[in-house]
C-alpha atoms as a PDB file:
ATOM      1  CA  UNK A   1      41.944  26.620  11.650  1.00  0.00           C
ATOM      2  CA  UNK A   2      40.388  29.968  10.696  1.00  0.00           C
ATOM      3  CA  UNK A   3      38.059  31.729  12.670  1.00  0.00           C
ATOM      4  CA  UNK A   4      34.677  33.095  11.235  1.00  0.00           C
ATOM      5  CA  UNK A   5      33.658  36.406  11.669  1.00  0.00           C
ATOM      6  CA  UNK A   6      31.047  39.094  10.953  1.00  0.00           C
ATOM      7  CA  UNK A   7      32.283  41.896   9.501  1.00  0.00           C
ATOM      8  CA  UNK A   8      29.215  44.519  10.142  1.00  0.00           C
ATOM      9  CA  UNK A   9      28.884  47.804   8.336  1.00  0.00           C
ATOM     10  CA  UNK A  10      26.358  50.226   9.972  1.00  0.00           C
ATOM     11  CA  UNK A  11      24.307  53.131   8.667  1.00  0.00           C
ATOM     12  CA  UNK A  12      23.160  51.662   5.511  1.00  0.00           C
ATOM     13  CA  UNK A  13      20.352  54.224   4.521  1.00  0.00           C
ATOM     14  CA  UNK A  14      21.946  57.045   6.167  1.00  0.00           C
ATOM     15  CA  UNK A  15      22.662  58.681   3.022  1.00  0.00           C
ATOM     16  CA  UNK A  16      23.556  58.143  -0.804  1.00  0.00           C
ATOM     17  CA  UNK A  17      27.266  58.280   0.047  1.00  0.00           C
ATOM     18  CA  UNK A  18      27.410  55.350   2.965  1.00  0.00           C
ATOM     19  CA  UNK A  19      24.910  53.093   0.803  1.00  0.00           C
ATOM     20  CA  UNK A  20      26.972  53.054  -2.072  1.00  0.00           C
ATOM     21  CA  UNK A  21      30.008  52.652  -0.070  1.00  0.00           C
ATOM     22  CA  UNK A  22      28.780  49.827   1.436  1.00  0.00           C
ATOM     23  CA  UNK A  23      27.147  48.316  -1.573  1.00  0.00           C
ATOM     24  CA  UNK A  24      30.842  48.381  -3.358  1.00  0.00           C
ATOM     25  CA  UNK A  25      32.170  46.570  -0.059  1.00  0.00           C
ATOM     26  CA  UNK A  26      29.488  44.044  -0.740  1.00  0.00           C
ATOM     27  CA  UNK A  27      30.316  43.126  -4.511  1.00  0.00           C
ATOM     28  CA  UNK A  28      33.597  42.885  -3.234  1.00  0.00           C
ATOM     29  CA  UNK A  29      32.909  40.374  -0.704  1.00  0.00           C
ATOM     30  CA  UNK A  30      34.753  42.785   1.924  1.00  0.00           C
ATOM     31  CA  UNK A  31      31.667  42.490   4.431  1.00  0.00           C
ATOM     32  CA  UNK A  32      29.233  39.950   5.382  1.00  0.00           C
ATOM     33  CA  UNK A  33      26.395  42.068   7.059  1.00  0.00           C
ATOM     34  CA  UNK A  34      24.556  45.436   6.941  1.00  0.00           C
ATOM     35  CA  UNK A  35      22.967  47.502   9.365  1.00  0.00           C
ATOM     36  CA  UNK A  36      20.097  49.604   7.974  1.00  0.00           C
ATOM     37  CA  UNK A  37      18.758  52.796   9.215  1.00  0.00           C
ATOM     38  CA  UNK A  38      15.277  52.952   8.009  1.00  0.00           C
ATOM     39  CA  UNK A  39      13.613  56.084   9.562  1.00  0.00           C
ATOM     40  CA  UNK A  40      15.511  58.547   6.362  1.00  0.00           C
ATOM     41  CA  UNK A  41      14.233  59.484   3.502  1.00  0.00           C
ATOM     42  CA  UNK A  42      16.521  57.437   1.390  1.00  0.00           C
ATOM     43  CA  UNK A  43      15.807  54.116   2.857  1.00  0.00           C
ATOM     44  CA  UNK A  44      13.164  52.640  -0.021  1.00  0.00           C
ATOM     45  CA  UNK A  45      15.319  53.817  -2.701  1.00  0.00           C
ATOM     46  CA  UNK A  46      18.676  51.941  -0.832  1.00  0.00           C
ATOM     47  CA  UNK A  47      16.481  49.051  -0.081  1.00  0.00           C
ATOM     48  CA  UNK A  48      16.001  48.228  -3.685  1.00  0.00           C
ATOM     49  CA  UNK A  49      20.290  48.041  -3.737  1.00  0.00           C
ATOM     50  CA  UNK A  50      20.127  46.021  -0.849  1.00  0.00           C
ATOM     51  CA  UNK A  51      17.790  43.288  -1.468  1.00  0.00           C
ATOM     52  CA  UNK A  52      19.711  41.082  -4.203  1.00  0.00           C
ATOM     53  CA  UNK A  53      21.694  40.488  -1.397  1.00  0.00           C
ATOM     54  CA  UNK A  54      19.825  38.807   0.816  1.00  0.00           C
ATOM     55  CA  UNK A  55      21.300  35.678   1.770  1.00  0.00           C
ATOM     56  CA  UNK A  56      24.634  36.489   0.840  1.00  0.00           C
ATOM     57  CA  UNK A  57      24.951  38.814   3.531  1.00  0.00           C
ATOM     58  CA  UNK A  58      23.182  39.013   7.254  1.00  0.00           C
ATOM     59  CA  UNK A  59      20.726  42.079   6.743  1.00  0.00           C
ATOM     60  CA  UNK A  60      19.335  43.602   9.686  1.00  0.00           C
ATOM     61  CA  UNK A  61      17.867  46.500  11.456  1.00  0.00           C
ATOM     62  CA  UNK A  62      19.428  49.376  13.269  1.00  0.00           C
ATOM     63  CA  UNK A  63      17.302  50.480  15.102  1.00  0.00           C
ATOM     64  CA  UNK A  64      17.759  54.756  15.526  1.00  0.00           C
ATOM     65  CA  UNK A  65      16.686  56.650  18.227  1.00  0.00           C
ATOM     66  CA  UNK A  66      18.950  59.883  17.665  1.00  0.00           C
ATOM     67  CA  UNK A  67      19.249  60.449  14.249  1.00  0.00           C
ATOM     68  CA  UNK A  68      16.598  62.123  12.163  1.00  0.00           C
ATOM     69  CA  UNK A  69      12.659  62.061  12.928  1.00  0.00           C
ATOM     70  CA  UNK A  70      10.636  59.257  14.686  1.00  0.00           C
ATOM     71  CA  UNK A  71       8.365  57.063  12.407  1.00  0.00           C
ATOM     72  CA  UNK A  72       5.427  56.239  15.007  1.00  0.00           C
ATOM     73  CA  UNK A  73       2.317  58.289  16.504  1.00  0.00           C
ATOM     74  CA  UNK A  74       3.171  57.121  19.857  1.00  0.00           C
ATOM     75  CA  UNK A  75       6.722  58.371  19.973  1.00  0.00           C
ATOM     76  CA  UNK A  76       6.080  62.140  17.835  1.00  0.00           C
ATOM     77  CA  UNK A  77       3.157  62.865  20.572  1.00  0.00           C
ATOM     78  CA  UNK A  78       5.097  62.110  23.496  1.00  0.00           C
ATOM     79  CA  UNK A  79       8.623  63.541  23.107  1.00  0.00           C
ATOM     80  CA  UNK A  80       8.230  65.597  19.225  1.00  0.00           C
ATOM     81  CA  UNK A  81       8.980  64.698  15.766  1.00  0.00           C
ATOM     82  CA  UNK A  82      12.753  64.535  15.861  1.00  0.00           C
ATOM     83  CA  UNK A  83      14.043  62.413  17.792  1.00  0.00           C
ATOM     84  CA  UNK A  84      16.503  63.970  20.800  1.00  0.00           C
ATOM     85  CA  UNK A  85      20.203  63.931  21.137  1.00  0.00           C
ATOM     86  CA  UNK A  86      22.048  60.998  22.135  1.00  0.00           C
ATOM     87  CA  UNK A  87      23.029  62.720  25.493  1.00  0.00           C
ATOM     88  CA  UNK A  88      19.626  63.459  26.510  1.00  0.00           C
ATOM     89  CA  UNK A  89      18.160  59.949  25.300  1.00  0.00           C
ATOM     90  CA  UNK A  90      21.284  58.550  27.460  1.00  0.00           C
ATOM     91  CA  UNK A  91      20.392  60.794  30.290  1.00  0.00           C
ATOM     92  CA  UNK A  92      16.805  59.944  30.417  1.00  0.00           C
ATOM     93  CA  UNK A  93      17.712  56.136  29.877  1.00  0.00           C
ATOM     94  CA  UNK A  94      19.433  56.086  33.103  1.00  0.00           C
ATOM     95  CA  UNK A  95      16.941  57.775  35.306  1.00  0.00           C
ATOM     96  CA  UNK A  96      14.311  55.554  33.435  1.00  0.00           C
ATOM     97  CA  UNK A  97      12.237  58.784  32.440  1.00  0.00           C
ATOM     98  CA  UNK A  98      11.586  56.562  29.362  1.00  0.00           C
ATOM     99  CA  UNK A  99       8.253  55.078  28.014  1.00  0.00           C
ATOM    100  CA  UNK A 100       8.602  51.264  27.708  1.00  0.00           C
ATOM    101  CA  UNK A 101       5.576  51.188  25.469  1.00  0.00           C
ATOM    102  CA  UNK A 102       6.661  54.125  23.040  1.00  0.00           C
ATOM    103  CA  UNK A 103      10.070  52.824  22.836  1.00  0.00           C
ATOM    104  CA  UNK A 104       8.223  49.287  21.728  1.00  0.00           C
ATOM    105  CA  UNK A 105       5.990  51.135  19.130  1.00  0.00           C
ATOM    106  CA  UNK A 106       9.180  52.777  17.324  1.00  0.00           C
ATOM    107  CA  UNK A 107      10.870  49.783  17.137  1.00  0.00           C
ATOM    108  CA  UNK A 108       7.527  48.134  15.579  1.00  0.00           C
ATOM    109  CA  UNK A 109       7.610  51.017  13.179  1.00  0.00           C
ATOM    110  CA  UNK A 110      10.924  50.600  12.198  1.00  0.00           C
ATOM    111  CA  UNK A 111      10.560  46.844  11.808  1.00  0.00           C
ATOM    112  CA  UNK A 112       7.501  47.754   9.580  1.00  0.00           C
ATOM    113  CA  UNK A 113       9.486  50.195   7.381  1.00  0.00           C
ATOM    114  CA  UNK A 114      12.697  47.768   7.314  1.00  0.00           C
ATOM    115  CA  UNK A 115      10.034  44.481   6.422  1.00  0.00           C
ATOM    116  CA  UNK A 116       7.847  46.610   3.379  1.00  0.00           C
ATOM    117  CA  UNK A 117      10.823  47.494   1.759  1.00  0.00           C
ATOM    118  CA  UNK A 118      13.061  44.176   1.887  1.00  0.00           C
ATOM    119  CA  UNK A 119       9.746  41.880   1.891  1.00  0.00           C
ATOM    120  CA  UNK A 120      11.237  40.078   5.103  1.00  0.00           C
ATOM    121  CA  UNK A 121      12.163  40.546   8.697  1.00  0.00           C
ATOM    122  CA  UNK A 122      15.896  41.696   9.981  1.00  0.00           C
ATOM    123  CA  UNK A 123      18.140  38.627  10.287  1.00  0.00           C
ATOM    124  CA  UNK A 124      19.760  40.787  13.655  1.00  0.00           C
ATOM    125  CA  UNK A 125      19.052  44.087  15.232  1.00  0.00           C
ATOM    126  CA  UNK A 126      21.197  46.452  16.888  1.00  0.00           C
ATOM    127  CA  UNK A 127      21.245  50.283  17.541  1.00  0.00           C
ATOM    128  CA  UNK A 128      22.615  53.196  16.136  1.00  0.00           C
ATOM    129  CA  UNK A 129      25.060  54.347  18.616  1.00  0.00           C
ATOM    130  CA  UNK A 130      24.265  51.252  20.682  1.00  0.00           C
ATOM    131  CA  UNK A 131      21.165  52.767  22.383  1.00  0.00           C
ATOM    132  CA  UNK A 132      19.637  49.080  22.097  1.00  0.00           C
ATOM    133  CA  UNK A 133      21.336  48.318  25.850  1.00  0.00           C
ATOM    134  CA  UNK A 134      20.482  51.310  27.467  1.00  0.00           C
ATOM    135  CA  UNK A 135      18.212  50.818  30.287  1.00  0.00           C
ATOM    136  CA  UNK A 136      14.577  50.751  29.252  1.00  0.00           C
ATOM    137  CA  UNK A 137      15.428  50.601  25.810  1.00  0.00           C
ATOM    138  CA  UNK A 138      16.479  46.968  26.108  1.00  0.00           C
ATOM    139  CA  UNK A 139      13.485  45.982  27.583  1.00  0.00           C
ATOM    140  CA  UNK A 140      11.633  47.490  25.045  1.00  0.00           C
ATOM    141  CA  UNK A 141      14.171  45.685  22.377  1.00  0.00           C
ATOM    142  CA  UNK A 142      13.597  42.250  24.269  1.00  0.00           C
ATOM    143  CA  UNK A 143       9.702  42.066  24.111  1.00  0.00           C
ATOM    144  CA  UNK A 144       9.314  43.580  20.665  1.00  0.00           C
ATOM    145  CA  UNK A 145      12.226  40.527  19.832  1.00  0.00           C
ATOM    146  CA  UNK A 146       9.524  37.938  21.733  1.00  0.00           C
ATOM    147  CA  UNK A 147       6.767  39.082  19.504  1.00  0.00           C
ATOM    148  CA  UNK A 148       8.066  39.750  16.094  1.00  0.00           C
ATOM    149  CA  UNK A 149      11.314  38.356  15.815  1.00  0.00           C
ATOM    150  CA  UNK A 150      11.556  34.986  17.677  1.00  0.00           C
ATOM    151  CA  UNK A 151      10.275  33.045  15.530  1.00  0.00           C
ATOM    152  CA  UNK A 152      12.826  34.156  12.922  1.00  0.00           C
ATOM    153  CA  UNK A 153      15.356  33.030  15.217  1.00  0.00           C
ATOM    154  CA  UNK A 154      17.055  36.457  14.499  1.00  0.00           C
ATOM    155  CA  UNK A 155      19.935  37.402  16.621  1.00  0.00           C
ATOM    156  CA  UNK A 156      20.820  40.187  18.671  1.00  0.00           C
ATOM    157  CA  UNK A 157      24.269  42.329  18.423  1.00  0.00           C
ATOM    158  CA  UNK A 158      25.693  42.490  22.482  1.00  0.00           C
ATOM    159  CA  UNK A 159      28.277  45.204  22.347  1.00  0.00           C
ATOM    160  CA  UNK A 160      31.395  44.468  24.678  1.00  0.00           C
ATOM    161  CA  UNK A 161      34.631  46.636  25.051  1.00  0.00           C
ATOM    162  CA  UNK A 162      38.153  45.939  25.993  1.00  0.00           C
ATOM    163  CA  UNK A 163      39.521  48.130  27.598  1.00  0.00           C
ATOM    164  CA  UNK A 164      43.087  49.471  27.111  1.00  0.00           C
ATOM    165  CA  UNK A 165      45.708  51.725  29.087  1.00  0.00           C
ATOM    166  CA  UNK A 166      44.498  55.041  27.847  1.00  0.00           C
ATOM    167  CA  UNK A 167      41.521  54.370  27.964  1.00  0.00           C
ATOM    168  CA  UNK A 168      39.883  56.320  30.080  1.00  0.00           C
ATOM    169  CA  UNK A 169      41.148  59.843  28.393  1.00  0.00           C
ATOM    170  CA  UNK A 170      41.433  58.622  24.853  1.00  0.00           C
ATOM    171  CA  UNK A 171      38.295  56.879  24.267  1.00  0.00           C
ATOM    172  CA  UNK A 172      35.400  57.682  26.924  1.00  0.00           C
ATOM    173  CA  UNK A 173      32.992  55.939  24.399  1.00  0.00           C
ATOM    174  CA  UNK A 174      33.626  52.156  25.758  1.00  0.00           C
ATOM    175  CA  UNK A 175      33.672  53.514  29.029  1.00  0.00           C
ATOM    176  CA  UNK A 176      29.909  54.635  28.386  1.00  0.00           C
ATOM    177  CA  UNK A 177      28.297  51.779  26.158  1.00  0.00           C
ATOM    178  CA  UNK A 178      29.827  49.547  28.974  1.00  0.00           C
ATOM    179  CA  UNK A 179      28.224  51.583  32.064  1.00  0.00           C
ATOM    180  CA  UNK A 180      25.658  52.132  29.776  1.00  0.00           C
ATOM    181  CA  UNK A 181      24.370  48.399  30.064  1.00  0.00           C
ATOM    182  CA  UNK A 182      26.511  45.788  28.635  1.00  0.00           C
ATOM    183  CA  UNK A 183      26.275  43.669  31.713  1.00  0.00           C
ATOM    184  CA  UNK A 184      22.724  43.906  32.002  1.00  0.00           C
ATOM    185  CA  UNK A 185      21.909  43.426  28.720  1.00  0.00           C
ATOM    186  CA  UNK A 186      23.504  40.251  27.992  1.00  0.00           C
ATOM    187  CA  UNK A 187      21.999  38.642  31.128  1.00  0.00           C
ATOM    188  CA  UNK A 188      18.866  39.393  29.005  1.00  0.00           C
ATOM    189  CA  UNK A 189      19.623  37.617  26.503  1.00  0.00           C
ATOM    190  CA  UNK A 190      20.441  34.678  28.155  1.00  0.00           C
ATOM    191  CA  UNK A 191      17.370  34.849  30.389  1.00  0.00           C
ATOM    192  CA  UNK A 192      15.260  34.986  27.385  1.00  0.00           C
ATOM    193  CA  UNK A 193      17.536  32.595  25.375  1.00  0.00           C
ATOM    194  CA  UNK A 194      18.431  34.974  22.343  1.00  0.00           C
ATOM    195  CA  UNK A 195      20.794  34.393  20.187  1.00  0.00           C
ATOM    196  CA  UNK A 196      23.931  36.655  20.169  1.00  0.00           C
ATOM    197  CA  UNK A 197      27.822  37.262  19.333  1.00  0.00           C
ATOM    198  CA  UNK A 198      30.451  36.051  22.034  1.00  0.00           C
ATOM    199  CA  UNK A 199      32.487  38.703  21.221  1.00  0.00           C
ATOM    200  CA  UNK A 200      32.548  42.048  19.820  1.00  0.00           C
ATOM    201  CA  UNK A 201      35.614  44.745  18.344  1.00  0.00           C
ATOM    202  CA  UNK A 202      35.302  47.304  15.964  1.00  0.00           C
ATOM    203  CA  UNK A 203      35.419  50.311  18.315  1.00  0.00           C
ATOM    204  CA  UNK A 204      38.105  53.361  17.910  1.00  0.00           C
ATOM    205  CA  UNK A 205      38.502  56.992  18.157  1.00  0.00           C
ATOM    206  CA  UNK A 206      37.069  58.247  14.701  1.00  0.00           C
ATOM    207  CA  UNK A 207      39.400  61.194  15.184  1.00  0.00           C
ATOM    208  CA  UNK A 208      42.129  58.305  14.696  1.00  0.00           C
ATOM    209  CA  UNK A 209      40.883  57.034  11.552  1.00  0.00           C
ATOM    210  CA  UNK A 210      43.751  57.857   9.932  1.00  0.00           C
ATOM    211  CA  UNK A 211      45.286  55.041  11.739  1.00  0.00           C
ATOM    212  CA  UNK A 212      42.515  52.905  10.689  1.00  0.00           C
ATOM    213  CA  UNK A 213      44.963  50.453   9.021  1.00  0.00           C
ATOM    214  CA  UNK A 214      47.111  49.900  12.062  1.00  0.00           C
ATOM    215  CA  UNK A 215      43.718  49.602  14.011  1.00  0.00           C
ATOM    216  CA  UNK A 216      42.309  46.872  12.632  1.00  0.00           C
ATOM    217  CA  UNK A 217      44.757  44.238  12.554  1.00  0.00           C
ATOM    218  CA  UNK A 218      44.400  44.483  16.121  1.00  0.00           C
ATOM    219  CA  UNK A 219      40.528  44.296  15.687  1.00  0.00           C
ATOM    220  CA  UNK A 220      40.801  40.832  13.819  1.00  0.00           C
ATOM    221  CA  UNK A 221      43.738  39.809  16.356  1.00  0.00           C
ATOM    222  CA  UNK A 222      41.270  40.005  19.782  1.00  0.00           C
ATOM    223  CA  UNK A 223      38.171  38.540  17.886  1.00  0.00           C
ATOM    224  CA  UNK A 224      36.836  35.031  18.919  1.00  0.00           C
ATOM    225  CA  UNK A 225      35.552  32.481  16.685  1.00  0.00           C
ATOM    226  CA  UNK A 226      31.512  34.085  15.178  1.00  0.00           C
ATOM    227  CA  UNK A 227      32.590  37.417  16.587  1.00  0.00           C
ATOM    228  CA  UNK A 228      31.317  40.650  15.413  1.00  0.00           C
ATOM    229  CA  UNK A 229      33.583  43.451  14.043  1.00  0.00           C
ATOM    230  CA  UNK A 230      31.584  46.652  13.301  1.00  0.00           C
ATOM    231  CA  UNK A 231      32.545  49.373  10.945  1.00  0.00           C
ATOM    232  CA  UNK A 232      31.434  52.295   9.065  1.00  0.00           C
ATOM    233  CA  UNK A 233      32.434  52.897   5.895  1.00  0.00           C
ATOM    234  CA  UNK A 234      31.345  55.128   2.969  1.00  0.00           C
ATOM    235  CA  UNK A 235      32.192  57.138   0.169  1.00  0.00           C
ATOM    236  CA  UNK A 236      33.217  60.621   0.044  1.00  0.00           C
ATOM    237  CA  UNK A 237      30.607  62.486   0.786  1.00  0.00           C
ATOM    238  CA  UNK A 238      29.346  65.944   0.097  1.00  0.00           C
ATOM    239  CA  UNK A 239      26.827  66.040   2.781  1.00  0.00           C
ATOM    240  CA  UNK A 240      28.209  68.326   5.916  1.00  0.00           C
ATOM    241  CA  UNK A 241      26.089  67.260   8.650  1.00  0.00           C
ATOM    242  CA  UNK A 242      27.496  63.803   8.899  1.00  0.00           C
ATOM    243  CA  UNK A 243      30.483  63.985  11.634  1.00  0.00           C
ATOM    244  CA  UNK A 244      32.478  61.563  10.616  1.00  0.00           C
ATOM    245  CA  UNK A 245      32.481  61.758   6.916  1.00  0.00           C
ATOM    246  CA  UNK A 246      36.311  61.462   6.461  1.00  0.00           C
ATOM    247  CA  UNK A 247      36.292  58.395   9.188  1.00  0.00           C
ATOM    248  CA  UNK A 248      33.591  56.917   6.484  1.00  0.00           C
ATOM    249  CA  UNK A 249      35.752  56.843   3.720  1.00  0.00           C
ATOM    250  CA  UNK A 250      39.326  56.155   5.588  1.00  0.00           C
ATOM    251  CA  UNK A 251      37.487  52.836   6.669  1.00  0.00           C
ATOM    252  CA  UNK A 252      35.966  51.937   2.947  1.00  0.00           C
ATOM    253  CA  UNK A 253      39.606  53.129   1.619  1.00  0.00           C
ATOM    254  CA  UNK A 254      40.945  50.228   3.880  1.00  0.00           C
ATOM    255  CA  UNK A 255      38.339  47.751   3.246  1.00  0.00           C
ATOM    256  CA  UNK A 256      37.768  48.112  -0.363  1.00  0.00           C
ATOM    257  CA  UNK A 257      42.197  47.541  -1.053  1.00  0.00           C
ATOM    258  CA  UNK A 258      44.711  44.937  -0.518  1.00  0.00           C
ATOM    259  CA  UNK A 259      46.092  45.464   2.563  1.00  0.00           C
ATOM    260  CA  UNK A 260      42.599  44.162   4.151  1.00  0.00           C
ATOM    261  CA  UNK A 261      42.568  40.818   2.505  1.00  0.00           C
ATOM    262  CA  UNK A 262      46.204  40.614   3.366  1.00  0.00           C
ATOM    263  CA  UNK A 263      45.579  41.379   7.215  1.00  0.00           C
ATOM    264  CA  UNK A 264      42.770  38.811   7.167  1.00  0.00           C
ATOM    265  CA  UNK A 265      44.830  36.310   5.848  1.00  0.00           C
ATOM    266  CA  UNK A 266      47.683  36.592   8.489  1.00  0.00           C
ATOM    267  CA  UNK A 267      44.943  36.756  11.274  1.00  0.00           C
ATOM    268  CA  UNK A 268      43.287  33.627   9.848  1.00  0.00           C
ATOM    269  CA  UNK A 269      40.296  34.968   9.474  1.00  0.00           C
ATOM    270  CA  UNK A 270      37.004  35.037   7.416  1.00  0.00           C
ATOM    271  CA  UNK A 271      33.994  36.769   6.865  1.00  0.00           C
ATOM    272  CA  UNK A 272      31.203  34.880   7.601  1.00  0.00           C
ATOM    273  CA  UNK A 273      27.453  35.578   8.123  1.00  0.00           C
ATOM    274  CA  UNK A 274      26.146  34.127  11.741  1.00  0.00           C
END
């Protein structure tokens, strides 16, 4: 019997180059969900791409704290315009130096955005660089969930790791997102009964990407049954302030040929939307 799986790409929105990327992936049928970044200035232009896809595909929102510049009053007058790095955000996370109530009016703004340009609510949310299970953050998440997005029975992306031999000097990532929350975060999901993936894979060194083809046969291989496997592919791209560029298109090289279907097939697997 096959398992079912969501095969997530992230960033949509980021720029030209990812959108299109993942919009080929799409007419392919080599993903069944998108994760949109809304707070850039490409997003109503992408959203028009997007939108003949609803229902095909599990749209949702991810939501951005690092990239870029804030959308709401609340957040530019307490901590500036652009929003800070991912180190700092993490850092001031974890000492809860955080407004709750900021937090909650970015990720109304961003709902807003995401909801005027589609014409309907996110079918799941997660976060850009998984900043959704830090701590305050997720509490934020959860009550803007309870009063915009219950109703809509949307669900939630809980990012888990496995961790490997190696680990711990090869890929210091996992070792974060899971300190980071993962624990804690899923226990509020369950408290506040919200929907969410069982399992989770999708996570790698992008300075291995060249290896992504080797990679994700193991991906597809430790994924359970209405799992979530994220990715991020894209075109090549001119634009030189996106880091990992050539990850991008290594992954959409993968996805978009053969050997993909081929690896799906001998996993017994299929892409599926939750």
């Amino acid at each position: 019997m096959k398992k079912s799986i969501v095969l997530c790409a992230d960033d949509y929105g980021q720029v030209p180059a990812i959108s299109r990327g993942i919009i080929s992936l799409i007419k392919q049928s080599r993903l069944s969900a998108a994760s949109c970044m809304v707070n850039t200035s490409w997003w109503s232009e992408h959203a028009v791409w997007l939108a003949p896809y609803q229902g095909k595909i599990n749209i949702g929102l991810h939501f951005n704290l690092t990239e870029g510049m804030a959308l709401s009053s609340e957040y530019q007058q307490a901590y500036g315009a652009a929003f800070m790095p991912l180190s700092r955000l993490l850092w001031k996370a974890a000492l809860r130096k955080l407004d709750r109530k900021i937090i909650e009016a970015e990720c109304h703004a961003q709902i807003d955005r995401f909801e005027h340009a589609l014409g309907f609510l996110p079918v799941f949310l997660d976060g850009h660089q998984h900043i959704h299970q830090f701590p305050v953050i997720r509490e934020a998440v959860i009550n803007v969930y309870r009063q915009r997005l219950e109703a809509r029975n949307t669900y939630i992306r809980l990012v888990t790791v496995r961790f490997r031999l190696g680990d711990v000097i090869g890929n210091v990532k996992k070792i974060i997102i899971h300190v980071a929350g993962t624990q804690a975060f899923r226990e509020l999901l369950e408290k506040h009964k919200i929907k969410y993936n069982q399992t989770f894979n999708g996570i790698y060194s992008f300075a291995h990407a060249n290896r992504y083809p080797l990679l994700f046969p193991r991906f597809l291989a430790e994924i359970g049954d209405r799992g979530i496997i994220m990715c991020h592919p894209g075109l090549e791209s001119p634009q030189t302030d996106d880091l990992i560029a050539d990850a991008r298109y290594a992954e959409y090289q993968y996805l978009a040929g053969e050997r993909f279907v081929m690896d799906c097939e001998r996993a017994g697997v299929r892409l599926s939307t939750m």
